[in-house]
C-alpha atoms as a PDB file:
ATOM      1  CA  UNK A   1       0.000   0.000   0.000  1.00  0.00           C
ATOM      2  CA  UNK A   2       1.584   2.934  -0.699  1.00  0.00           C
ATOM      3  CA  UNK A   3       0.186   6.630   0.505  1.00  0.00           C
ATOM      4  CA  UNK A   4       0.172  10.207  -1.001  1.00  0.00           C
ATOM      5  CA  UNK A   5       0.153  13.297   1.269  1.00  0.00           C
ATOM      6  CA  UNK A   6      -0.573  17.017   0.146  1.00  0.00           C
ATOM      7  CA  UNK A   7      -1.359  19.960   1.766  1.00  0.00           C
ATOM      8  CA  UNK A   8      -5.054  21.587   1.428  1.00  0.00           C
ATOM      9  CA  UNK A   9      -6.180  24.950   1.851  1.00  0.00           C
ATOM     10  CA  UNK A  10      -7.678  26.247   5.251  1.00  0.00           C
ATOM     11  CA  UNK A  11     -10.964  24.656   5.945  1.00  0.00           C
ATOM     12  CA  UNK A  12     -13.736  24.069   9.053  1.00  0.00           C
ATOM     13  CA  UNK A  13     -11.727  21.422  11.107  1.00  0.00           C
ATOM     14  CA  UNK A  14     -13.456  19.122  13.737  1.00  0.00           C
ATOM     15  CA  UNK A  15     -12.900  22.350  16.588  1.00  0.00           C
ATOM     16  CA  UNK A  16     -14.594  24.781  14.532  1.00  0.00           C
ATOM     17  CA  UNK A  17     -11.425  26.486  13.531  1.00  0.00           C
ATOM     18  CA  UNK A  18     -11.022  27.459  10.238  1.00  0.00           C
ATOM     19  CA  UNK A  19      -7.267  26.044   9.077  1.00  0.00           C
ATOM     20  CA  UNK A  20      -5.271  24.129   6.681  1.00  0.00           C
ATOM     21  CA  UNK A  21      -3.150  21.086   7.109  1.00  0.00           C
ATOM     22  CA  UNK A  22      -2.307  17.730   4.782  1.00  0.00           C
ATOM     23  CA  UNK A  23      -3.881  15.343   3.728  1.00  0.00           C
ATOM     24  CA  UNK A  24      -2.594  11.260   3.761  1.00  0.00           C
ATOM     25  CA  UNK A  25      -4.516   8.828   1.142  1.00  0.00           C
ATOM     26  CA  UNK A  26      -3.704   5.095   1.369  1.00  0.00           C
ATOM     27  CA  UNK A  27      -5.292   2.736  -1.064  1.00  0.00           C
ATOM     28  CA  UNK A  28      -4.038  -1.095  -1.816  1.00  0.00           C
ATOM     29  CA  UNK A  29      -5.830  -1.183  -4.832  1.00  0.00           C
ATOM     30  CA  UNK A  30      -8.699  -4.190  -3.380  1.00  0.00           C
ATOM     31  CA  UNK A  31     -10.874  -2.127  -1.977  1.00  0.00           C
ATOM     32  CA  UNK A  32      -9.361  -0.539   1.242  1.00  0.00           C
ATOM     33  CA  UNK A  33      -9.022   3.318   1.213  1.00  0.00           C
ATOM     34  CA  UNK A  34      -7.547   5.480   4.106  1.00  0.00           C
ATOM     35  CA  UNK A  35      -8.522   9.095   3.921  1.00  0.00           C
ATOM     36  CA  UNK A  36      -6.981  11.072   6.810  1.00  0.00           C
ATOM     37  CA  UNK A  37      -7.103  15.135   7.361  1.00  0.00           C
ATOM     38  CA  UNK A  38      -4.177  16.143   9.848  1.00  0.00           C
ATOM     39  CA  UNK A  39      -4.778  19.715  10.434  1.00  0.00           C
ATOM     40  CA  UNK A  40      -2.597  22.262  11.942  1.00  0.00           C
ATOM     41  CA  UNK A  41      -4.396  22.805  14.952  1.00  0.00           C
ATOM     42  CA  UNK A  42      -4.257  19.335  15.724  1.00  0.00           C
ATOM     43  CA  UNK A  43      -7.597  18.291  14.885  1.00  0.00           C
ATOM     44  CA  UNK A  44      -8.010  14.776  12.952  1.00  0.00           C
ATOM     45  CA  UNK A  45     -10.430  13.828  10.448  1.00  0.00           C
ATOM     46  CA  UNK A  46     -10.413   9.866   9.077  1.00  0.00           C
ATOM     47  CA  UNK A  47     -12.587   8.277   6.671  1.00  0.00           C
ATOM     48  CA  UNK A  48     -12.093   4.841   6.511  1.00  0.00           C
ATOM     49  CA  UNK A  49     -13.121   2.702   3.677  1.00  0.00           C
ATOM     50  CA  UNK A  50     -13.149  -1.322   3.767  1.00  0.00           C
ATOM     51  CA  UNK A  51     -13.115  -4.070   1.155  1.00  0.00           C
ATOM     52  CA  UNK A  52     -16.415  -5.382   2.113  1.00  0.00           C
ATOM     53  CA  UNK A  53     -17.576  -1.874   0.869  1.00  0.00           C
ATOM     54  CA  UNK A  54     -18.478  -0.634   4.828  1.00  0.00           C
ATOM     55  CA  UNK A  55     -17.221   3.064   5.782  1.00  0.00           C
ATOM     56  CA  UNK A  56     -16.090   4.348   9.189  1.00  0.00           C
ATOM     57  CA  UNK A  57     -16.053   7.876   9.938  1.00  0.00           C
ATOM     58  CA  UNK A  58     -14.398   9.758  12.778  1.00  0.00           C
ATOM     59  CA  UNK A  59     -13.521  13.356  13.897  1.00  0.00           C
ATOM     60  CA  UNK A  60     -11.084  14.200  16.991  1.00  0.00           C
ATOM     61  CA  UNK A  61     -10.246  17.754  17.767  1.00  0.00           C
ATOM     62  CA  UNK A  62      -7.013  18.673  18.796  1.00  0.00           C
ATOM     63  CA  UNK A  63      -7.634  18.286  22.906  1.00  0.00           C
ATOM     64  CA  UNK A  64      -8.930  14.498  22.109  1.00  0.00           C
ATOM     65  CA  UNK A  65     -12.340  14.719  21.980  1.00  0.00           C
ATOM     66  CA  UNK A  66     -14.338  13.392  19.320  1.00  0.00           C
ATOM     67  CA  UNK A  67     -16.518  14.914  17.381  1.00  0.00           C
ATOM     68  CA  UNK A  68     -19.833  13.922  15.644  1.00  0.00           C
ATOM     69  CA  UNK A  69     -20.084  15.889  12.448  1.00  0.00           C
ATOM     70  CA  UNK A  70     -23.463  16.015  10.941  1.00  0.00           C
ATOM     71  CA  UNK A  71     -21.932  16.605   6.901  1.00  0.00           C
ATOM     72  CA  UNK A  72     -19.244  14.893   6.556  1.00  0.00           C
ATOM     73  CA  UNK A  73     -17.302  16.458   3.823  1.00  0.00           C
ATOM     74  CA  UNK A  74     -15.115  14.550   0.770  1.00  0.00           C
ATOM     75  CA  UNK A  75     -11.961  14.590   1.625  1.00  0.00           C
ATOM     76  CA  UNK A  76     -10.712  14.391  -1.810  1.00  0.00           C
ATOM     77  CA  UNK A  77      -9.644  11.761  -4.604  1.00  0.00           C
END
Protein backbone atom coordinates (compact mmCIF):
# COMPACT_ATOMS: atom_id res chain seq x y z
CA UNK A 1 0.00 0.00 0.00
CA UNK A 2 1.58 2.93 -0.70
CA UNK A 3 0.19 6.63 0.51
CA UNK A 4 0.17 10.21 -1.00
CA UNK A 5 0.15 13.30 1.27
CA UNK A 6 -0.57 17.02 0.15
CA UNK A 7 -1.36 19.96 1.77
CA UNK A 8 -5.05 21.59 1.43
CA UNK A 9 -6.18 24.95 1.85
CA UNK A 10 -7.68 26.25 5.25
CA UNK A 11 -10.96 24.66 5.95
CA UNK A 12 -13.74 24.07 9.05
CA UNK A 13 -11.73 21.42 11.11
CA UNK A 14 -13.46 19.12 13.74
CA UNK A 15 -12.90 22.35 16.59
CA UNK A 16 -14.59 24.78 14.53
CA UNK A 17 -11.43 26.49 13.53
CA UNK A 18 -11.02 27.46 10.24
CA UNK A 19 -7.27 26.04 9.08
CA UNK A 20 -5.27 24.13 6.68
CA UNK A 21 -3.15 21.09 7.11
CA UNK A 22 -2.31 17.73 4.78
CA UNK A 23 -3.88 15.34 3.73
CA UNK A 24 -2.59 11.26 3.76
CA UNK A 25 -4.52 8.83 1.14
CA UNK A 26 -3.70 5.09 1.37
CA UNK A 27 -5.29 2.74 -1.06
CA UNK A 28 -4.04 -1.10 -1.82
CA UNK A 29 -5.83 -1.18 -4.83
CA UNK A 30 -8.70 -4.19 -3.38
CA UNK A 31 -10.87 -2.13 -1.98
CA UNK A 32 -9.36 -0.54 1.24
CA UNK A 33 -9.02 3.32 1.21
CA UNK A 34 -7.55 5.48 4.11
CA UNK A 35 -8.52 9.10 3.92
CA UNK A 36 -6.98 11.07 6.81
CA UNK A 37 -7.10 15.13 7.36
CA UNK A 38 -4.18 16.14 9.85
CA UNK A 39 -4.78 19.72 10.43
CA UNK A 40 -2.60 22.26 11.94
CA UNK A 41 -4.40 22.81 14.95
CA UNK A 42 -4.26 19.34 15.72
CA UNK A 43 -7.60 18.29 14.88
CA UNK A 44 -8.01 14.78 12.95
CA UNK A 45 -10.43 13.83 10.45
CA UNK A 46 -10.41 9.87 9.08
CA UNK A 47 -12.59 8.28 6.67
CA UNK A 48 -12.09 4.84 6.51
CA UNK A 49 -13.12 2.70 3.68
CA UNK A 50 -13.15 -1.32 3.77
CA UNK A 51 -13.11 -4.07 1.16
CA UNK A 52 -16.42 -5.38 2.11
CA UNK A 53 -17.58 -1.87 0.87
CA UNK A 54 -18.48 -0.63 4.83
CA UNK A 55 -17.22 3.06 5.78
CA UNK A 56 -16.09 4.35 9.19
CA UNK A 57 -16.05 7.88 9.94
CA UNK A 58 -14.40 9.76 12.78
CA UNK A 59 -13.52 13.36 13.90
CA UNK A 60 -11.08 14.20 16.99
CA UNK A 61 -10.25 17.75 17.77
CA UNK A 62 -7.01 18.67 18.80
CA UNK A 63 -7.63 18.29 22.91
CA UNK A 64 -8.93 14.50 22.11
CA UNK A 65 -12.34 14.72 21.98
CA UNK A 66 -14.34 13.39 19.32
CA UNK A 67 -16.52 14.91 17.38
CA UNK A 68 -19.83 13.92 15.64
CA UNK A 69 -20.08 15.89 12.45
CA UNK A 70 -23.46 16.01 10.94
CA UNK A 71 -21.93 16.61 6.90
CA UNK A 72 -19.24 14.89 6.56
CA UNK A 73 -17.30 16.46 3.82
CA UNK A 74 -15.11 14.55 0.77
CA UNK A 75 -11.96 14.59 1.63
CA UNK A 76 -10.71 14.39 -1.81
CA UNK A 77 -9.64 11.76 -4.60
Amino acid sequence: MTGTRTPFSPETAPCGRKTGGERLIDDDGYGLLIKDQYFDCGCRRIRHEYHDGSIHLTAVRHDGKPVREQDEPDHGS
